[in-house]
Protein backbone atom coordinates (compact mmCIF):
# COMPACT_ATOMS: atom_id res chain seq x y z
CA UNK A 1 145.55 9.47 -148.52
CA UNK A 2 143.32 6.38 -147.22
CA UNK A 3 141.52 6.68 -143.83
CA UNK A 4 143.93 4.53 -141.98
CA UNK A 5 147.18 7.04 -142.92
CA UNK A 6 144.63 10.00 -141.89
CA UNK A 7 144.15 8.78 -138.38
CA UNK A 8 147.58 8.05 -138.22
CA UNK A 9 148.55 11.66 -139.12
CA UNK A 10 145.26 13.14 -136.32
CA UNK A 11 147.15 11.20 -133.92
CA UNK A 12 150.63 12.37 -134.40
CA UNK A 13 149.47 16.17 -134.50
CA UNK A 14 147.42 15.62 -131.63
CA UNK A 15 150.06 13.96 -129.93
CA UNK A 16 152.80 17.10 -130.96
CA UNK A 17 150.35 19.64 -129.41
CA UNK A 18 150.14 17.74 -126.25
CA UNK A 19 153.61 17.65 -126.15
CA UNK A 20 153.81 21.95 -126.77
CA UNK A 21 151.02 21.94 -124.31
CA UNK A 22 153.02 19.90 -121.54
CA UNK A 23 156.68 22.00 -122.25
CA UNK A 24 154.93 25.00 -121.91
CA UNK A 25 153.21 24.00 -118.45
CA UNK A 26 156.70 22.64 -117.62
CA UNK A 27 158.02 25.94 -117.97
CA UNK A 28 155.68 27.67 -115.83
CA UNK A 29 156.17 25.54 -113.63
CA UNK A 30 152.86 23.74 -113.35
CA UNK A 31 154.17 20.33 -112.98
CA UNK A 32 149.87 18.82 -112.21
CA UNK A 33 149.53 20.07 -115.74
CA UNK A 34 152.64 18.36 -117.22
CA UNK A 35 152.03 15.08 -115.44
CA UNK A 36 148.11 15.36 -116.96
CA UNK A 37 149.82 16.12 -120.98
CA UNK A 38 152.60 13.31 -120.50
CA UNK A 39 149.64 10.44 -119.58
CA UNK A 40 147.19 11.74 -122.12
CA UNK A 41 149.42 12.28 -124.65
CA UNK A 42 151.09 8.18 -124.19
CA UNK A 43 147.63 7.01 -124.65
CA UNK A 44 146.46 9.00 -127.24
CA UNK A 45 149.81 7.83 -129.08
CA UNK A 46 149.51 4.19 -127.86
CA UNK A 47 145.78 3.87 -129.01
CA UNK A 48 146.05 5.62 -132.27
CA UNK A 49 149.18 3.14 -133.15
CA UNK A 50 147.25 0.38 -132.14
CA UNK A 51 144.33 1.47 -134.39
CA UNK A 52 147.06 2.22 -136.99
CA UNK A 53 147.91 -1.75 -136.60
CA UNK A 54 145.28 -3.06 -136.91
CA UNK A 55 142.87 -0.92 -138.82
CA UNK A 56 142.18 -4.53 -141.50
CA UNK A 57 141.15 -6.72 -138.71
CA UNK A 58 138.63 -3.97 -137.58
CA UNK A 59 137.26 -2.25 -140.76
């Protein structure tokens, strides 16, 4: 597995937990926590795509 398919895979997993982490908060009922998971998590997942993209123009 290359670096660029690596990242790729860091980001999904790290996206997934954020997702566990915000489900769980939602059913607690802490909804500052899930609101704090959703925005991370969409730009953890938007940045790591775009890195995914264009990993050849920028290594």
């Amino acid at each position: 597995m290359d670096t660029r398919h690596a990242v790729l895979v860091l980001v999904l997993v790290l996206t997934a937990v954020m997702t566990i982490r915000g489900i769980v908060a939602a059913a607690s009922g802490d909804i500052g926590t899930v609101g704090r998971q959703v925005v991370v998590g969409a730009l953890l997942l938007v940045f790591g795509i775009g890195l995914y993209r264009r990993w050849t123009h920028l290594g």
